[in-house]
C-alpha atoms as a PDB file:
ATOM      1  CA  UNK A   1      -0.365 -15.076   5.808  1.00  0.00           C
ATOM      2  CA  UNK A   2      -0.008 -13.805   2.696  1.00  0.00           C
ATOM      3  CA  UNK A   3       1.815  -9.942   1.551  1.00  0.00           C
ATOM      4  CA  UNK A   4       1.086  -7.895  -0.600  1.00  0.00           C
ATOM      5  CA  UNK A   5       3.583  -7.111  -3.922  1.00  0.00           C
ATOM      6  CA  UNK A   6       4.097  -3.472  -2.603  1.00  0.00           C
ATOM      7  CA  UNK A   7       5.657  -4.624   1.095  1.00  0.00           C
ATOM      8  CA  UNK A   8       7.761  -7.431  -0.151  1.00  0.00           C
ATOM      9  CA  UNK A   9      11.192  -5.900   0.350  1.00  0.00           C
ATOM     10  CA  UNK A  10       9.835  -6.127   4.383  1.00  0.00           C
ATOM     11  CA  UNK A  11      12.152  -8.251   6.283  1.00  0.00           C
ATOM     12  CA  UNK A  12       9.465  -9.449   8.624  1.00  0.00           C
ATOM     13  CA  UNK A  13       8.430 -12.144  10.555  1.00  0.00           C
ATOM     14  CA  UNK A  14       5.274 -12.892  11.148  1.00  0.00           C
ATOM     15  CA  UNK A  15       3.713 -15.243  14.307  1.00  0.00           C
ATOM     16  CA  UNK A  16       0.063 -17.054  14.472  1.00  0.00           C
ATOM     17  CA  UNK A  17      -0.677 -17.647  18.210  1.00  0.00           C
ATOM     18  CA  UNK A  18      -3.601 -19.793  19.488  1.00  0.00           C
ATOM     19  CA  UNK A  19      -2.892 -20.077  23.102  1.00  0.00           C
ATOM     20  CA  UNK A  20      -5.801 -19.869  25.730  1.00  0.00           C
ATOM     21  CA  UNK A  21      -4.781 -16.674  28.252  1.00  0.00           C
ATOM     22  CA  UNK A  22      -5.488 -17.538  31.930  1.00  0.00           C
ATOM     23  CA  UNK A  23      -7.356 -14.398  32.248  1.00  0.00           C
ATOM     24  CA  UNK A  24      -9.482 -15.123  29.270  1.00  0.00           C
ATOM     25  CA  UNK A  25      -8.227 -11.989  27.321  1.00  0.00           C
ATOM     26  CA  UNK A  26      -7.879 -12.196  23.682  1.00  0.00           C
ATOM     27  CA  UNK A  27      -4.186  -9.857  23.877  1.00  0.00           C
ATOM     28  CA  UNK A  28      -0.844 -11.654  23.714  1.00  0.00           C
ATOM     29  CA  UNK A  29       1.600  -9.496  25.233  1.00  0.00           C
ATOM     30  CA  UNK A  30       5.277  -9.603  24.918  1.00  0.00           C
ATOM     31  CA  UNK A  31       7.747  -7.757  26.448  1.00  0.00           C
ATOM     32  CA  UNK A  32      10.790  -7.142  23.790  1.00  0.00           C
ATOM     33  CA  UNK A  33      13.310  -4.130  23.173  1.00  0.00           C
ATOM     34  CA  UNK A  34      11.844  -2.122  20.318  1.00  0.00           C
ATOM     35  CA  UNK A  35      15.557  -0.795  19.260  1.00  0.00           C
ATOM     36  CA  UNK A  36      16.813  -4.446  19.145  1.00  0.00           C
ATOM     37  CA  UNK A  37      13.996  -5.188  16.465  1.00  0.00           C
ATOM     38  CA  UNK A  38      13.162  -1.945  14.691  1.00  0.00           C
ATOM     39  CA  UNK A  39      15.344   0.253  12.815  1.00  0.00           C
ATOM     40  CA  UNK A  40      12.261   2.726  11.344  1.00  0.00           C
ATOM     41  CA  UNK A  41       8.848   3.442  11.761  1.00  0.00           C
ATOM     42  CA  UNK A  42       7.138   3.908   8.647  1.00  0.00           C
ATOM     43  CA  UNK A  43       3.778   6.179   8.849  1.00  0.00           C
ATOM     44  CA  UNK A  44       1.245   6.145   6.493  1.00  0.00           C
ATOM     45  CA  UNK A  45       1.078   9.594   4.742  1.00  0.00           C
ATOM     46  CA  UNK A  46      -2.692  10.093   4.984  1.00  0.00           C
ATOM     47  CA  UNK A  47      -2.381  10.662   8.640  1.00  0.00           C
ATOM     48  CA  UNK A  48      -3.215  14.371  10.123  1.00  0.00           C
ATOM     49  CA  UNK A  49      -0.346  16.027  11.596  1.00  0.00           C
ATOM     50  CA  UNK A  50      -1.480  15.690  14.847  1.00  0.00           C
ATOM     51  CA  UNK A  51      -1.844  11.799  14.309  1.00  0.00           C
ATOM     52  CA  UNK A  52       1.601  11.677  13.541  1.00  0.00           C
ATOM     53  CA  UNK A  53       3.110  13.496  16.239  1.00  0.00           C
ATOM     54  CA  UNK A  54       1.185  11.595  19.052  1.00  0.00           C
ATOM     55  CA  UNK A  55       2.152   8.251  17.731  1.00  0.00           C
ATOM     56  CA  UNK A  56       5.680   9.680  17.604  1.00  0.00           C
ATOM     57  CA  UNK A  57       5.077  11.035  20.896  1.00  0.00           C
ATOM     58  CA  UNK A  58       3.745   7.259  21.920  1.00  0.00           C
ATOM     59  CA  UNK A  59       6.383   5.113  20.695  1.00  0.00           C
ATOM     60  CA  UNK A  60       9.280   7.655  21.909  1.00  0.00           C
ATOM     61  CA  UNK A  61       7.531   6.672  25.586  1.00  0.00           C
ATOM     62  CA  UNK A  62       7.908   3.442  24.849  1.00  0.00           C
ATOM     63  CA  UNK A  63      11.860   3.587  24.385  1.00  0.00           C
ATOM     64  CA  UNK A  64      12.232   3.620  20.384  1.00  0.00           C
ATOM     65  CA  UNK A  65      14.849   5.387  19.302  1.00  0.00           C
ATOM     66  CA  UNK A  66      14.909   4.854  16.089  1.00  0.00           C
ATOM     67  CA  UNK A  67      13.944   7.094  12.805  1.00  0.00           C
ATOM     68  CA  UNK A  68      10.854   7.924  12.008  1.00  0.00           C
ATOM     69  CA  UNK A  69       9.947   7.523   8.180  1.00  0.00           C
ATOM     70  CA  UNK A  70       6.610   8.458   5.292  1.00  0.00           C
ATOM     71  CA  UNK A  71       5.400   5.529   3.174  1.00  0.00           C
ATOM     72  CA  UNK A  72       5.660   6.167  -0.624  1.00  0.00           C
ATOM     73  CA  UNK A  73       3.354   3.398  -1.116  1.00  0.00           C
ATOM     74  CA  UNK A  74      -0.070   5.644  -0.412  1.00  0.00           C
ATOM     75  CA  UNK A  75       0.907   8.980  -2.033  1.00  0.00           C
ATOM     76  CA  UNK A  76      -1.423  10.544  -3.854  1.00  0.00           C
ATOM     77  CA  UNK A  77      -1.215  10.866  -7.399  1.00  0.00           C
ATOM     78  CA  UNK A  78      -1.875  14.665  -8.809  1.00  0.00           C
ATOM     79  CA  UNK A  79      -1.985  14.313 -12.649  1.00  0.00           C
ATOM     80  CA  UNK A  80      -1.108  17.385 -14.677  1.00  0.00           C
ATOM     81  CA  UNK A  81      -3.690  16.518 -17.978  1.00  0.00           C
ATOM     82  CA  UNK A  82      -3.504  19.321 -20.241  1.00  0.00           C
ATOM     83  CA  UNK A  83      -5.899  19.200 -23.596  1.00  0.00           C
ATOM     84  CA  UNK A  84      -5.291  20.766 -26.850  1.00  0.00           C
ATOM     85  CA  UNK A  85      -8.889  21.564 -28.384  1.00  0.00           C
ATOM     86  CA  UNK A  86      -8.725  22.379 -32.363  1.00  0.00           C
ATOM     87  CA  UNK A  87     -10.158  25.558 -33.696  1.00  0.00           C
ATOM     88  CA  UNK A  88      -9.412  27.348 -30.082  1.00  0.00           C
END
């Protein structure tokens, strides 16, 4: 599982499960305390508005209580080029 350069200051930890579910569903679900784990939730900035607030609204449900953060890592870049033409 590899990461890319831009996410390697990510304290993560990250868990491969192959483990047949007696119901036959492909989901692995575990309960945990998202405050106990998370301290941010980092949103890529590309999302609508709207987007945003519902996940917010979604994981606020779900008990976190933690901040709620932009990534820098997909900002767009706006490049100011200005040309000098001779003679003009």
């Amino acid at each position: 599982m590899l990461k890319r350069d831009g996410f390697s200051h990510e304290r993560e930890v990250r868990v491969g499960v192959i483990a047949p579910q007696p119901n036959g569903s492909s989901v692995f679900k575990v309960k945990i305390d998202p405050n106990s784990i998370f301290e941010e939730i980092t949103f890529d900035p590309r999302l609508i508005e709207f987007e945003r607030k519902e996940r917010i609204r979604d994981f606020e449900e779900l008990g976190f209580t933690g901040t709620f953060g932009e990534s820098n890592l997909y900002q767009s870049v706006i490049l100011d080029i200005r040309v000098r033409v001779e003679g003009t």
